[in-house]
Protein backbone atom coordinates (compact mmCIF):
# COMPACT_ATOMS: atom_id res chain seq x y z
CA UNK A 1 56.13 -85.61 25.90
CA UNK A 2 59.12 -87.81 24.69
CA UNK A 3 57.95 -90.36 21.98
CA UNK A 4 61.40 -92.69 22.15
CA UNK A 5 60.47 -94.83 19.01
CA UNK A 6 59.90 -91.81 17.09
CA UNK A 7 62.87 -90.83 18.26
CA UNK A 8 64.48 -93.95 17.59
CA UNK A 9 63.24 -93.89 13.53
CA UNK A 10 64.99 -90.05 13.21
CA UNK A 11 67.77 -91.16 14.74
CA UNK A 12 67.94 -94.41 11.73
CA UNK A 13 66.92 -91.56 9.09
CA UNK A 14 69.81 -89.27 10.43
CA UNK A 15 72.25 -92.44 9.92
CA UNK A 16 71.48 -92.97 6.29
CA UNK A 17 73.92 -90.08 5.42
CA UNK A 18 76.76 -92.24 6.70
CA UNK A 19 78.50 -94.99 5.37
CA UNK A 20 76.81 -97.75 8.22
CA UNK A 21 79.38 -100.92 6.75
CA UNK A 22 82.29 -98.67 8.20
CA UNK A 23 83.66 -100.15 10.76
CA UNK A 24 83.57 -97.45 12.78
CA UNK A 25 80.11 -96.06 12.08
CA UNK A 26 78.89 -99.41 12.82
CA UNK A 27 80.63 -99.72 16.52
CA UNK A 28 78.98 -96.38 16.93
CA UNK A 29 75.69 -97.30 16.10
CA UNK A 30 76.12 -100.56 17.86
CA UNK A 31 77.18 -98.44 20.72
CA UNK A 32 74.41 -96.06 20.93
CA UNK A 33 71.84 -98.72 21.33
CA UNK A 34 73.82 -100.77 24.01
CA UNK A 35 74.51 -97.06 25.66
CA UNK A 36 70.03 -97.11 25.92
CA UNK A 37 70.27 -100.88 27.51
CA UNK A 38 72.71 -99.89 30.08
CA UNK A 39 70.89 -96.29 30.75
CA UNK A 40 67.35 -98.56 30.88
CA UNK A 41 68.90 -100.90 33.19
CA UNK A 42 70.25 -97.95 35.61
CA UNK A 43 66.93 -96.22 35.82
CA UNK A 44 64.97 -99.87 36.41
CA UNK A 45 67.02 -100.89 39.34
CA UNK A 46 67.81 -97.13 40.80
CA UNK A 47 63.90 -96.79 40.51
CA UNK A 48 63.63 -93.62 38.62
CA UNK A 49 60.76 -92.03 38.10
CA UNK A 50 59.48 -92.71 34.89
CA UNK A 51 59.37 -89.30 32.87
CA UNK A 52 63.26 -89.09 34.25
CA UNK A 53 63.61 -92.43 32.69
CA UNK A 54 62.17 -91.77 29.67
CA UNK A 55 64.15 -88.68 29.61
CA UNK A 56 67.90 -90.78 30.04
CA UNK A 57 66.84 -93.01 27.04
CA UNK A 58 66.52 -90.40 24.68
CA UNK A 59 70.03 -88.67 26.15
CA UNK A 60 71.31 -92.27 25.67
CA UNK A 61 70.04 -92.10 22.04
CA UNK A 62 71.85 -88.57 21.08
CA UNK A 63 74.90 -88.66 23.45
CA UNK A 64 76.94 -89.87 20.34
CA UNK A 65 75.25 -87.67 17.98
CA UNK A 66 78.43 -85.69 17.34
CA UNK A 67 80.92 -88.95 16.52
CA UNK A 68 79.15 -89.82 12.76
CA UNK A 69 80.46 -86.89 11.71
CA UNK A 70 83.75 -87.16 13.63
CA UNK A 71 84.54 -90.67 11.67
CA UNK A 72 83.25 -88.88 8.34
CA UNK A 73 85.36 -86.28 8.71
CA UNK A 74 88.73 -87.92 10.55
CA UNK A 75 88.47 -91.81 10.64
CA UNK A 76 88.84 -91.47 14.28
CA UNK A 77 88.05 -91.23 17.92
CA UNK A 78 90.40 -88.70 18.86
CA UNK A 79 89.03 -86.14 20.35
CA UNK A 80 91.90 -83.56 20.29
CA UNK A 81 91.00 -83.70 16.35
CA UNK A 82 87.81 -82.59 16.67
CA UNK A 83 85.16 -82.49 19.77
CA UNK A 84 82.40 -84.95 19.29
CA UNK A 85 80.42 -83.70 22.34
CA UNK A 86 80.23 -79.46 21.68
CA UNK A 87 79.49 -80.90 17.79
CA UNK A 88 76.70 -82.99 19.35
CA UNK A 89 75.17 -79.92 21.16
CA UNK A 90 75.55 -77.86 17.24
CA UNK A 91 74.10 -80.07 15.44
CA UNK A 92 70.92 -80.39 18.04
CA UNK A 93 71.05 -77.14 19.38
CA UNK A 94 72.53 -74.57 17.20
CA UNK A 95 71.24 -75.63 14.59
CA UNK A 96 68.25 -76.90 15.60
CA UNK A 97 68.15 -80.62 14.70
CA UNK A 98 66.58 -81.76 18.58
CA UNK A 99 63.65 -80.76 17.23
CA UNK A 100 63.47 -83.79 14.86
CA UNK A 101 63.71 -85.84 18.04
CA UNK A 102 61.40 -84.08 20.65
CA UNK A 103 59.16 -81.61 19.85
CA UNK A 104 58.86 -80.33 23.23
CA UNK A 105 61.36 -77.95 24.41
CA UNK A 106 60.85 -78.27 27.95
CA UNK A 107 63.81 -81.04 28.58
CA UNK A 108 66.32 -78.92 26.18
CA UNK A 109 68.73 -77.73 29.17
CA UNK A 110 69.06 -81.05 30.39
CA UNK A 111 69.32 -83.06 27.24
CA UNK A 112 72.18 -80.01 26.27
CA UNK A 113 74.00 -80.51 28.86
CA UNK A 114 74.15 -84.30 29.60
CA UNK A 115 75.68 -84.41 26.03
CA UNK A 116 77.70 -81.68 26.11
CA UNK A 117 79.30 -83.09 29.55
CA UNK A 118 79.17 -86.53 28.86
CA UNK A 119 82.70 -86.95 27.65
CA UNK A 120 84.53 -85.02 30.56
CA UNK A 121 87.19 -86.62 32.56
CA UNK A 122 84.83 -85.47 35.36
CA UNK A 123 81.93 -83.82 36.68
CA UNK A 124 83.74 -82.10 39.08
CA UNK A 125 84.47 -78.07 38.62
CA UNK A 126 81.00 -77.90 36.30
CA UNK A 127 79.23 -75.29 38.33
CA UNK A 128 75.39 -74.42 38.06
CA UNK A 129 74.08 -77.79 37.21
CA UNK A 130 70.50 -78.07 38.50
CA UNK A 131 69.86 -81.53 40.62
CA UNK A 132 68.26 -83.15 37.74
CA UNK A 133 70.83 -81.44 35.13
CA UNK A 134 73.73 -83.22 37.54
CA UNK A 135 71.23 -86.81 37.46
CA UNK A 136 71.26 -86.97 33.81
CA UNK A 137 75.01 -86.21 33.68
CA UNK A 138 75.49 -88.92 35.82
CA UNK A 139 73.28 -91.74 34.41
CA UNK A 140 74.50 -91.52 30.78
CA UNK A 141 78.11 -90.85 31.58
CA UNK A 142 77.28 -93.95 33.40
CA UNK A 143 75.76 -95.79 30.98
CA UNK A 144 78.19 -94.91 28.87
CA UNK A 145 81.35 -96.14 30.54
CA UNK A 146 79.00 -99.52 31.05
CA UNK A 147 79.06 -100.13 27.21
CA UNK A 148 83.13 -98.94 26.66
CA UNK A 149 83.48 -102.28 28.68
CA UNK A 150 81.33 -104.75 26.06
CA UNK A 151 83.04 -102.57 23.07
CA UNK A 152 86.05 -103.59 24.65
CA UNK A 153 85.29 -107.09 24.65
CA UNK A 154 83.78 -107.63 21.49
CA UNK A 155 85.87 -104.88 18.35
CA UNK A 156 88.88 -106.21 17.28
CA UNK A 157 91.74 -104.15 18.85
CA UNK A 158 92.81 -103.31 15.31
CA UNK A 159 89.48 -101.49 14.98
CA UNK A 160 89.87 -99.77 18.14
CA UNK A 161 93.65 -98.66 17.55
CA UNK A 162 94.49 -98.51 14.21
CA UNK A 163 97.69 -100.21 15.42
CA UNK A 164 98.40 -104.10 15.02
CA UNK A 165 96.85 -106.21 18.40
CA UNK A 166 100.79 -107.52 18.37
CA UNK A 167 102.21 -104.07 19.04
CA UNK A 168 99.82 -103.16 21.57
CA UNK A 169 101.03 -106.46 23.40
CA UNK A 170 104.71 -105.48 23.47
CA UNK A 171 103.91 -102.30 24.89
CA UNK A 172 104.65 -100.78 28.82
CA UNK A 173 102.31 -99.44 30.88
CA UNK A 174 103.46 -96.00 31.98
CA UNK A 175 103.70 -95.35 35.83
CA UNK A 176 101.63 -92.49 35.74
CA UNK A 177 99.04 -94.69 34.70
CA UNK A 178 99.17 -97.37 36.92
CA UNK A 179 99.62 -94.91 40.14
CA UNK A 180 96.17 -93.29 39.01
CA UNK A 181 95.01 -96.82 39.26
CA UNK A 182 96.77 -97.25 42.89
CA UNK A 183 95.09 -94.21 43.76
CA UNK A 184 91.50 -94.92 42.66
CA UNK A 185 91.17 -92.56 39.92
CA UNK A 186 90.17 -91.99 36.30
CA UNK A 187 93.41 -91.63 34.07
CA UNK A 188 94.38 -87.88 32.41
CA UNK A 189 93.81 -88.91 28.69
CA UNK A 190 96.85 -86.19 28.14
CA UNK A 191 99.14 -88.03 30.71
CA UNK A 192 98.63 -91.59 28.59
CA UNK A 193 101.50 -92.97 26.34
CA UNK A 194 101.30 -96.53 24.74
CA UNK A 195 98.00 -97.76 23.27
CA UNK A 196 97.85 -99.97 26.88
CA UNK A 197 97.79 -97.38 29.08
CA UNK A 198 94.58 -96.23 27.14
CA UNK A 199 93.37 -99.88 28.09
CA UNK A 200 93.84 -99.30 30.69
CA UNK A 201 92.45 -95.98 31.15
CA UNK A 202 89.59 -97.84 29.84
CA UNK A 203 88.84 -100.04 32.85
CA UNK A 204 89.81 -97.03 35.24
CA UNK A 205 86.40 -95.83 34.30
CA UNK A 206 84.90 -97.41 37.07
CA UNK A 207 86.43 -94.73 39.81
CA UNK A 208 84.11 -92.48 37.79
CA UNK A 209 80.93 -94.50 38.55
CA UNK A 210 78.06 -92.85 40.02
CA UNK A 211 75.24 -95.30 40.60
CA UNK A 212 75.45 -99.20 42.79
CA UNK A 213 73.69 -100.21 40.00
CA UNK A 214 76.23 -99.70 37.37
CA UNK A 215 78.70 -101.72 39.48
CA UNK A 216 76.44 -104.55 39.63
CA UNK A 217 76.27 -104.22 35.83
CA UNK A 218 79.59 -104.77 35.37
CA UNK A 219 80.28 -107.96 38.05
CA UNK A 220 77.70 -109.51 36.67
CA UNK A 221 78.92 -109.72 32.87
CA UNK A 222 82.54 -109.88 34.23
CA UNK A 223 83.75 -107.47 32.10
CA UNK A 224 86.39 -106.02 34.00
CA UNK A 225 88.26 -109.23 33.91
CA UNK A 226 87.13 -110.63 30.21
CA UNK A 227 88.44 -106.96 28.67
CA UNK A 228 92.17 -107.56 30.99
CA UNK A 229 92.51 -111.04 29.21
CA UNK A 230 91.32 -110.12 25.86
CA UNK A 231 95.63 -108.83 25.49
CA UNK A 232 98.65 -111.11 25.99
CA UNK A 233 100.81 -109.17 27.99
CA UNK A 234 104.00 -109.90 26.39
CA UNK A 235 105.91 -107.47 28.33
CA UNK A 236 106.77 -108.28 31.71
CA UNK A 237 106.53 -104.81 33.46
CA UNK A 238 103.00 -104.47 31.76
CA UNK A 239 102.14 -108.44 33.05
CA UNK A 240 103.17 -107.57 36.51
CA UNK A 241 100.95 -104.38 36.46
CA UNK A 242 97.77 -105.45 34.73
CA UNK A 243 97.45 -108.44 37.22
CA UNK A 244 97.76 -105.75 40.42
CA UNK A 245 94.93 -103.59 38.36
CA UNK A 246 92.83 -106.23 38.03
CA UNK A 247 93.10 -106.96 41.75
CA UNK A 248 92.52 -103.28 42.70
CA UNK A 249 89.63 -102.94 40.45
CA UNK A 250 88.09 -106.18 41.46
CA UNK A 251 88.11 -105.04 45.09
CA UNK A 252 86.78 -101.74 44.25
CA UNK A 253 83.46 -102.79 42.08
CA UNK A 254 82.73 -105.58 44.69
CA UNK A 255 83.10 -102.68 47.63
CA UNK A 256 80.55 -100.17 46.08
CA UNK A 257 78.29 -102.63 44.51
């Protein structure tokens, strides 16, 4: 049986040994929640069933389990420092902590591995994923894209960064980046350069989209073109470029919505 609002007060009592007025900590906690609208929203207008449902919230609630003690630790997002999704699986798994979340077991293999495959630049290659193993995968890798696109639009860039918001606009976009773009595909974090071309990895996130619903989710809020004008391009090979992304991106979300 999962019992989200217990869940939901472990998850607050697991929180209290982190410093919540960090910026950081905060976006992350901030995130989690808005990671559990999106996933809700996904499962409501896919029509789930509702133990699957149920199930996706509480995978929404732990995806990020493993960044607290990334920030703690680092100060920072990257990855390459330390792996936020294989902590998030220790921490639950290894050494046990799920158990303070759901006392039944029987969802463990699914829960494990929507969080431990979560953060992958694609699903693709994973072998022996059960149908409803591959279904959670999908909805909060989903749902989790959905809420990089609100972050986007509401965290200072300085937060995001750690670099000035006036750098950032005086940067290129690199052409391997904008040719993934061209091509309708996510961008290779290891093939991006300049703090835009993570932007606009960032909005590339929606060739990765599973569900019609998570489309919808993002024409409807207009993300996709409130994060491209949240930057003044002030570099005219990066002004040229963002304007055909946001035309190739448009087109795309409004074909597979």
């Amino acid at each position: 049986m999962i019992d989200l609002q217990y869940a939901k007060e472990q998850f607050a009592d697991y929180l209290e040994g982190y410093d919540r007025k960090d910026d950081k900590i905060h976006l992350k906690e901030v995130h989690t929640f808005c990671v559990l609208e999106a996933a809700d929203e996904i499962c409501k207008e896919e029509g789930f069933k509702e133990e699957d449902h149920q199930l996706a919230l509480l995978i929404a609630l732990l995806h990020d389990i493993g960044r607290f003690e990334q920030l703690k630790q680092f100060g920072s997002f990257n990855d390459r420092l330390f792996n936020h999704a294989d902590f998030g699986v220790k921490v639950l798994f290894e050494d046990g902590m799920i158990r303070r979340f759901i006392k039944d077991s029987q969802y463990d293999l699914v829960i494990q591995k929507a969080i431990k495959y979560h953060s992958l630049y694609s699903l693709d290659g994973v072998e022996g994923l059960t149908e409803r193993e591959r279904l959670h995968c999908q909805i909060i890798r989903d749902a989790d894209k959905l809420d990089n696109f609100r972050v986007k639009d509401t965290e200072r860039v300085e937060t995001l960064f750690d670099t000035p918001k006036e750098v950032v606009e005086m940067e290129e976009i690199s052409p391997v980046v904008l040719a993934a773009v061209r091509n309708k595909k996510s961008v290779v974090s290891g093939e991006r350069v300049t703090h835009l071309d993570c932007w606009v990895s960032y909005l590339a996130f929606i060739f990765d989209l599973n569900f019609a619903a998570s489309f919808r989710w993002i024409l409807k809020r207009d993300y996709l073109n409130r994060n491209i004008d949240r930057i003044s391009y002030r570099n005219p090979q990066a002004k040229k470029a963002m304007e055909e992304i946001r035309e190739i991106c448009n087109a795309y979300l409004r074909e597979r919505a």
